[in-house]
C-alpha atoms as a PDB file:
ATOM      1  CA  UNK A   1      25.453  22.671 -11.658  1.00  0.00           C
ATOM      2  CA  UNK A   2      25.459  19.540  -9.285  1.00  0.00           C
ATOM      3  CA  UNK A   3      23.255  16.728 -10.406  1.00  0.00           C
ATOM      4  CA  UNK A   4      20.149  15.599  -8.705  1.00  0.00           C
ATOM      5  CA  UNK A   5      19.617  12.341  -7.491  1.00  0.00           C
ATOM      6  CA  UNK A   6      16.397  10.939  -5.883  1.00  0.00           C
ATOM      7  CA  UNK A   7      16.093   7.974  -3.280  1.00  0.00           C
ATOM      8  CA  UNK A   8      12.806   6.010  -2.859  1.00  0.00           C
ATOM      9  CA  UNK A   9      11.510   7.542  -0.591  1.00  0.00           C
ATOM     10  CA  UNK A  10      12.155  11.457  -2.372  1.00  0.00           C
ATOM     11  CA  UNK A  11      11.031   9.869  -5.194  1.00  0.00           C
ATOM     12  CA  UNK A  12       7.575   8.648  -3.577  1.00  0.00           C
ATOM     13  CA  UNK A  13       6.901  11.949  -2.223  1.00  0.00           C
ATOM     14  CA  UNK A  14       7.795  13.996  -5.184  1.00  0.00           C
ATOM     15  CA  UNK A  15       5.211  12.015  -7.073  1.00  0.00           C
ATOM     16  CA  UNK A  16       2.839  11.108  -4.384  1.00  0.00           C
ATOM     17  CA  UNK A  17       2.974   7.901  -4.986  1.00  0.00           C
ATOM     18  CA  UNK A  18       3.682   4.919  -2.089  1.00  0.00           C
ATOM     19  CA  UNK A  19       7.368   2.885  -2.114  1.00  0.00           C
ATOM     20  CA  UNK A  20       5.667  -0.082  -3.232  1.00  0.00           C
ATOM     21  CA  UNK A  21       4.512   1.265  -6.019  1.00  0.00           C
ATOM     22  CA  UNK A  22       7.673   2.482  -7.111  1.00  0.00           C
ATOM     23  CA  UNK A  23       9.334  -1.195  -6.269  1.00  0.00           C
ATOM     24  CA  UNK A  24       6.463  -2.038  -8.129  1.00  0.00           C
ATOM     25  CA  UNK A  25       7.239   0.134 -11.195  1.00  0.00           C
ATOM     26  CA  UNK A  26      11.210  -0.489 -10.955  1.00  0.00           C
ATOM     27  CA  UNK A  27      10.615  -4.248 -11.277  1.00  0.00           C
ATOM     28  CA  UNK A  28       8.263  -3.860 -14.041  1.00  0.00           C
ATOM     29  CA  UNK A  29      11.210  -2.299 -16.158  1.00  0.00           C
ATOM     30  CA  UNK A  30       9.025   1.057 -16.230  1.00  0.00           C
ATOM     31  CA  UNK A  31      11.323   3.212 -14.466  1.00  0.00           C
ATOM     32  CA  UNK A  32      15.169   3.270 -14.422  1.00  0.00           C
ATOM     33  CA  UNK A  33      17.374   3.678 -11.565  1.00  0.00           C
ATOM     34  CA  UNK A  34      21.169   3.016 -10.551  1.00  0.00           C
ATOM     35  CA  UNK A  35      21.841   0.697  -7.954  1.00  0.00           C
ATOM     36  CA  UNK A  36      24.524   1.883  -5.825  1.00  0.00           C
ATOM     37  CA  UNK A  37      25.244  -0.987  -3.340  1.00  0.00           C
ATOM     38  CA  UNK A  38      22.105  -1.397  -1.468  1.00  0.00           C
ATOM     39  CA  UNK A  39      20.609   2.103  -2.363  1.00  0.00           C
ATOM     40  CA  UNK A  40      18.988   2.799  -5.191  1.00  0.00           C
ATOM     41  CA  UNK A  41      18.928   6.010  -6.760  1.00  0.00           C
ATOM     42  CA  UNK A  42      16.927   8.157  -9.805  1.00  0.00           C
ATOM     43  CA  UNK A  43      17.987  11.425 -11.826  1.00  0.00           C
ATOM     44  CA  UNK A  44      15.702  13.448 -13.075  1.00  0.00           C
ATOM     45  CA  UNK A  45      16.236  12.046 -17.013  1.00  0.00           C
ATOM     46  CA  UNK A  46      14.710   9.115 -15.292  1.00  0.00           C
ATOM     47  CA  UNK A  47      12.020  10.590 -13.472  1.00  0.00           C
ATOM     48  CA  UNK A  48      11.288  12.933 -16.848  1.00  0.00           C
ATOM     49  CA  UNK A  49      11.099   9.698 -18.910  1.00  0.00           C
ATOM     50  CA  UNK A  50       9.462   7.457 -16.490  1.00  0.00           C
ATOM     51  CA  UNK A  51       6.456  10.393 -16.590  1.00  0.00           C
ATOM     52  CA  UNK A  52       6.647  11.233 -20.087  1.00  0.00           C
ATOM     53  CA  UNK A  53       5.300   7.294 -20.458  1.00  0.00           C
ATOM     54  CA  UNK A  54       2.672   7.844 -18.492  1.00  0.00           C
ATOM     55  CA  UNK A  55       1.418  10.496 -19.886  1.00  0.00           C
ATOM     56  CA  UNK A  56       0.757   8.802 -23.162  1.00  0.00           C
ATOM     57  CA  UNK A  57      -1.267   6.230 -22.082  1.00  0.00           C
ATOM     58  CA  UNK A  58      -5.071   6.642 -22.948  1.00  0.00           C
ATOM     59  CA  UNK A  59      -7.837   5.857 -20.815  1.00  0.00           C
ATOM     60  CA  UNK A  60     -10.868   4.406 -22.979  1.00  0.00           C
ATOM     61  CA  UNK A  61     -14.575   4.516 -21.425  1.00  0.00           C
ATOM     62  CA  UNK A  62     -16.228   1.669 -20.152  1.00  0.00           C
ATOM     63  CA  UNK A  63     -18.217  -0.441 -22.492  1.00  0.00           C
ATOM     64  CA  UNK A  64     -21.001  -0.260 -19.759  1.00  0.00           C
ATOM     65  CA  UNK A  65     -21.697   3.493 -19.962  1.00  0.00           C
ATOM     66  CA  UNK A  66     -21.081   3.632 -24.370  1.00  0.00           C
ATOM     67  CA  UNK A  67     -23.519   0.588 -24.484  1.00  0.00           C
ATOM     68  CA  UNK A  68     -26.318   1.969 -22.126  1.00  0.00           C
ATOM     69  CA  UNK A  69     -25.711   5.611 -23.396  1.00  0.00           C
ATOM     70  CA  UNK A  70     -28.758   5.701 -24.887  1.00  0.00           C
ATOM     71  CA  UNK A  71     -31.257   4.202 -21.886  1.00  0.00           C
ATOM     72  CA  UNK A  72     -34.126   6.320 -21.287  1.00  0.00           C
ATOM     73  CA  UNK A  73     -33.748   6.953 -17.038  1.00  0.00           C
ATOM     74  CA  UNK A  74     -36.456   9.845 -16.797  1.00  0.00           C
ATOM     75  CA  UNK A  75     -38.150   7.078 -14.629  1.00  0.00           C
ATOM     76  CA  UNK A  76     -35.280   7.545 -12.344  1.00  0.00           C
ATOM     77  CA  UNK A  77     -35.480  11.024 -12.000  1.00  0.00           C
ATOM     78  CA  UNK A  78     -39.571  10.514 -11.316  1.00  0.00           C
ATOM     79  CA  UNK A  79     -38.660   8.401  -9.117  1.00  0.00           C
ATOM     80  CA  UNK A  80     -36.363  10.454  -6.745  1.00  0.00           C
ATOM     81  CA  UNK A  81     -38.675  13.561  -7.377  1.00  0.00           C
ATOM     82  CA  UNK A  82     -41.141  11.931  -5.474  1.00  0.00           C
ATOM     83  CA  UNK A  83     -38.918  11.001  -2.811  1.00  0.00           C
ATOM     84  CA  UNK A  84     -38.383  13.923  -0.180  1.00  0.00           C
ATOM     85  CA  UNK A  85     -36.252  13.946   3.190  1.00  0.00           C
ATOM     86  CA  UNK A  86     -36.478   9.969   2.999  1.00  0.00           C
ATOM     87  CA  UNK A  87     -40.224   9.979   2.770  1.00  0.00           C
ATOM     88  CA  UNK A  88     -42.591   8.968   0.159  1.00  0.00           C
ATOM     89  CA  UNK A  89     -44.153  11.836  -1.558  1.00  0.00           C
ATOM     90  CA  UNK A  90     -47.393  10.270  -3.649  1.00  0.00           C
END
């Protein structure tokens, strides 16, 4: 079975992701690639590792929303159930 090889470009469109953001990510050291002459190519070891990296990373939640978690905002909701069709309602 032949192997597969992805350009930029494939690869930008097989992981809907823009060019420069893969530039981006090949300068950063995040994704490998061979550099044949001027083109620059990825297998899908590469691609599989490159994406098994990502999906480690955590996301945590914003210190905003865990600090105010708590805020009582029924004077929001008052607020908006007196507002109807953009008019004042009382």
């Amino acid at each position: 079975m032949a192997q597969v090889y992805y350009s930029k470009n494939d690869l930008a469109d097989l992981l809907k992701l823009s060019v420069s953001t893969i530039d981006n990510k090949m300068k950063a050291g995040e994704i490998q690639y061979y550099k044949i002459g001027k083109s620059v190519r990825f297998d899908e070891s590469m691609v599989k590792d490159f994406l098994s990296k990502q999906t480690q990373k955590m996301y945590r939640q914003k210190s905003l929303s865990y600090r105010h978690r708590n805020a009582d905002v029924s004077g929001l909701a008052n607020a908006f159930g007196r507002v109807s069709d953009g008019k004042q309602n009382g």
